[in-house]
Protein backbone atom coordinates (compact mmCIF):
# COMPACT_ATOMS: atom_id res chain seq x y z
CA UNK A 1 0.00 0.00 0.00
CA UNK A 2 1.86 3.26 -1.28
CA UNK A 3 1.34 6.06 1.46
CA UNK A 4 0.35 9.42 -0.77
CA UNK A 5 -0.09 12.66 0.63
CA UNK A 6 -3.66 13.35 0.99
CA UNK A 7 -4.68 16.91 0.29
CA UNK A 8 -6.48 17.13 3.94
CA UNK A 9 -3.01 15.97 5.43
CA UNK A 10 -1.38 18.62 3.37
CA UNK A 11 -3.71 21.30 4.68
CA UNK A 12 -3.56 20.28 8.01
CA UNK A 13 0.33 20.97 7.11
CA UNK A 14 -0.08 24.13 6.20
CA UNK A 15 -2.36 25.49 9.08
CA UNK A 16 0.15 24.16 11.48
CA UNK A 17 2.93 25.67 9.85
CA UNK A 18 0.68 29.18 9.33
CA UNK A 19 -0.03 29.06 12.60
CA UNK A 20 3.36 28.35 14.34
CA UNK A 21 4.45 31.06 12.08
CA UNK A 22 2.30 33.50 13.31
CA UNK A 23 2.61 32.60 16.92
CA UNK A 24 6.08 33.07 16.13
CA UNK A 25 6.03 36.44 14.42
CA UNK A 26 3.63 37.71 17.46
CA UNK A 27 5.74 36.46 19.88
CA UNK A 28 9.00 38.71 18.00
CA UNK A 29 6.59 41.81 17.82
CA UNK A 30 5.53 41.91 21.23
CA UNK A 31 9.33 41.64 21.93
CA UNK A 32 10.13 44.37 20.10
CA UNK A 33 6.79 46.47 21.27
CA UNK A 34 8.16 45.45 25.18
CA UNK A 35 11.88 45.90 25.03
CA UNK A 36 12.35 49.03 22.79
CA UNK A 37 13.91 46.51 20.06
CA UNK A 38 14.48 48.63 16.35
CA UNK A 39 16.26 45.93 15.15
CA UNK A 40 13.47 44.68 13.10
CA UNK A 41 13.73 46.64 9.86
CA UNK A 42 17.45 46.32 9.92
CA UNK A 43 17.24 42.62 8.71
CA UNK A 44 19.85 41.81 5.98
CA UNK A 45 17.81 38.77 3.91
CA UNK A 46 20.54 38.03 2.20
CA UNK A 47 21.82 35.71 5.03
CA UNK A 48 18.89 33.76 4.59
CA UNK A 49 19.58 32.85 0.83
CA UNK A 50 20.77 29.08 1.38
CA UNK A 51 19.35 28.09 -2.04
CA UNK A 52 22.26 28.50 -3.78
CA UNK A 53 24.40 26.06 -0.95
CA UNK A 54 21.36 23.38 -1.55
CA UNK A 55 21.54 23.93 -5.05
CA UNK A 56 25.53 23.32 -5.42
CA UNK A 57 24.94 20.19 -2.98
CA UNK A 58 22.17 18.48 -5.01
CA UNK A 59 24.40 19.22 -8.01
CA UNK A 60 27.53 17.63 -6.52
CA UNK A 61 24.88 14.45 -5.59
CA UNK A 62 23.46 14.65 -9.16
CA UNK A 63 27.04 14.15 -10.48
CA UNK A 64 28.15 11.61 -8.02
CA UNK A 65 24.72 9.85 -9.77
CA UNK A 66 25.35 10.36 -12.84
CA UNK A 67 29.00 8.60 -12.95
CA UNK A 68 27.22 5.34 -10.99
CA UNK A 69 27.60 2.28 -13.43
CA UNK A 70 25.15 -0.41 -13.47
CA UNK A 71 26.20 -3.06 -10.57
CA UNK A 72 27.81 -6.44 -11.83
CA UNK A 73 27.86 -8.25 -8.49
CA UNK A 74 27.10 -8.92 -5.02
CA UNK A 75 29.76 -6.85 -3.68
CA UNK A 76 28.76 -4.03 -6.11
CA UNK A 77 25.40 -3.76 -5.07
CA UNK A 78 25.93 -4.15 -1.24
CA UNK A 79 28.48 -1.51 -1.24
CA UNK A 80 26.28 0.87 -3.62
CA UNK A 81 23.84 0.41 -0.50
CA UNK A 82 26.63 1.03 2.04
CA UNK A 83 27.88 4.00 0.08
CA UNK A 84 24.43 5.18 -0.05
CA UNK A 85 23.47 5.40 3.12
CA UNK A 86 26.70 6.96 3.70
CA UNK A 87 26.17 9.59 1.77
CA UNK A 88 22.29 10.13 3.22
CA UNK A 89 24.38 10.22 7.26
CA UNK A 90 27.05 12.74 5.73
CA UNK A 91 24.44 15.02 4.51
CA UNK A 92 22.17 14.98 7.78
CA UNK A 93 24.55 17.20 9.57
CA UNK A 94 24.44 19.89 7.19
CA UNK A 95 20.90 20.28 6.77
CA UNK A 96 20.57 20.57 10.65
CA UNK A 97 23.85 23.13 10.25
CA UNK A 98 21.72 24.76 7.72
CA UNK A 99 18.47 25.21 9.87
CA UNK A 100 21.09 26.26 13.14
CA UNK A 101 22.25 29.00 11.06
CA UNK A 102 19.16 30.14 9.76
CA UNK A 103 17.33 30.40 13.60
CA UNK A 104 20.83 32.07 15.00
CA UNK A 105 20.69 34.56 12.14
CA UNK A 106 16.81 35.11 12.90
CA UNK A 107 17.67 35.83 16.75
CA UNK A 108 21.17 37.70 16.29
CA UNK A 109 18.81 40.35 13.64
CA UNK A 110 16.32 40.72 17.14
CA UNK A 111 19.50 41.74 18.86
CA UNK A 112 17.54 40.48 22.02
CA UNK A 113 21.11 39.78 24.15
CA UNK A 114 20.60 37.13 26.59
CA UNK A 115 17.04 36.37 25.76
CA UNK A 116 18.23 35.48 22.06
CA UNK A 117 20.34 32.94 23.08
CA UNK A 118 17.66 31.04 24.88
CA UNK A 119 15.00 31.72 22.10
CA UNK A 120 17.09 30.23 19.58
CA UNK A 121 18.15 27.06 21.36
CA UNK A 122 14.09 27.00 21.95
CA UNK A 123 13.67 27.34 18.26
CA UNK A 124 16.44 24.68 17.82
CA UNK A 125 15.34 22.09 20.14
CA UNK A 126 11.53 22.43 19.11
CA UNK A 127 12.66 21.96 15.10
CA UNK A 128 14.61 19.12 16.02
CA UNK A 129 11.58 17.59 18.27
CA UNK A 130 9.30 18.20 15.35
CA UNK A 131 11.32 16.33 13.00
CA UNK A 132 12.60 13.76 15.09
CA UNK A 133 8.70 12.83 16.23
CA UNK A 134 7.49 13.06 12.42
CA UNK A 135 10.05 10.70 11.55
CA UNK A 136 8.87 8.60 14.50
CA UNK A 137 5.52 8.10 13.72
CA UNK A 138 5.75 7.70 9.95
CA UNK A 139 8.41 4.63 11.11
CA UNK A 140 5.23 3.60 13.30
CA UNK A 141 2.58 4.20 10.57
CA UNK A 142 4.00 2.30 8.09
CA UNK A 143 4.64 -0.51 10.12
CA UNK A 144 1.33 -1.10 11.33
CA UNK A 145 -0.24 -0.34 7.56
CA UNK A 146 -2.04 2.92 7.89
């Protein structure tokens, strides 16, 4: 049974992501409303341009790809898998480096001091709990059939 994306889970998606958005961008407003923070229109966006690192990494994994000749063996094909799920481990790290630097520039451009520093690792922690729970239960999902 193929699991496809049903378009009530996909807006379900969406008005949890709209709304943790706009909890979020409440929560900076009344920040800067409270604590005097200008900071706000002083946001360079070009820090937040990281399509052009995701594009030169899918490129470098297109062209590993393309050079990938059609297994003979065995050994060939159990080492394709081996080198293929190292290559899925190797890139973990920098998608979660990607989303780190994305939330630190986010609080460093509030300028909040101490307060950033704890918002961020919030931000952090509750990305990584998100993730790490939807992987869960898709693992849990598919194993029982739904």
């Amino acid at each position: 049974m193929a699991a496809n994306p049903s378009i009530l889970g996909i807006l379900i998606g969406l008005v949890f992501v709209s709304m943790f958005a706009g909890i979020f961008a409440l929560t900076i407003t009344e920040f800067g409303d409270n604590y005097s923070v200008d900071a706000i229109d002083d946001v360079d966006l070009d820090k937040y341009d990281k399509l052009a690192e995701l594009h030169a990494q899918a490129e470098e994994i297109k062209g590993n790809v393309s050079q990938v000749e059609q297994p003979s063996g065995i050994a060939d094909i159990l080492g394709g898998f081996f080198y293929n799920a190292y290559q899925v481990l190797a890139s973990i790290p920098q998608s979660i480096n990607f989303m780190y630097d994305m939330t630190n520039a986010g609080v460093d451009d509030m300028n909040l001091g101490a307060a950033g520093i704890i918002i961020r690792n919030a931000l952090f922690t509750i990305l990584l709990f998100v993730v790490f729970i939807g992987i869960i239960l898709s693992i849990l999902l598919k194993r029982d059939g739904l």
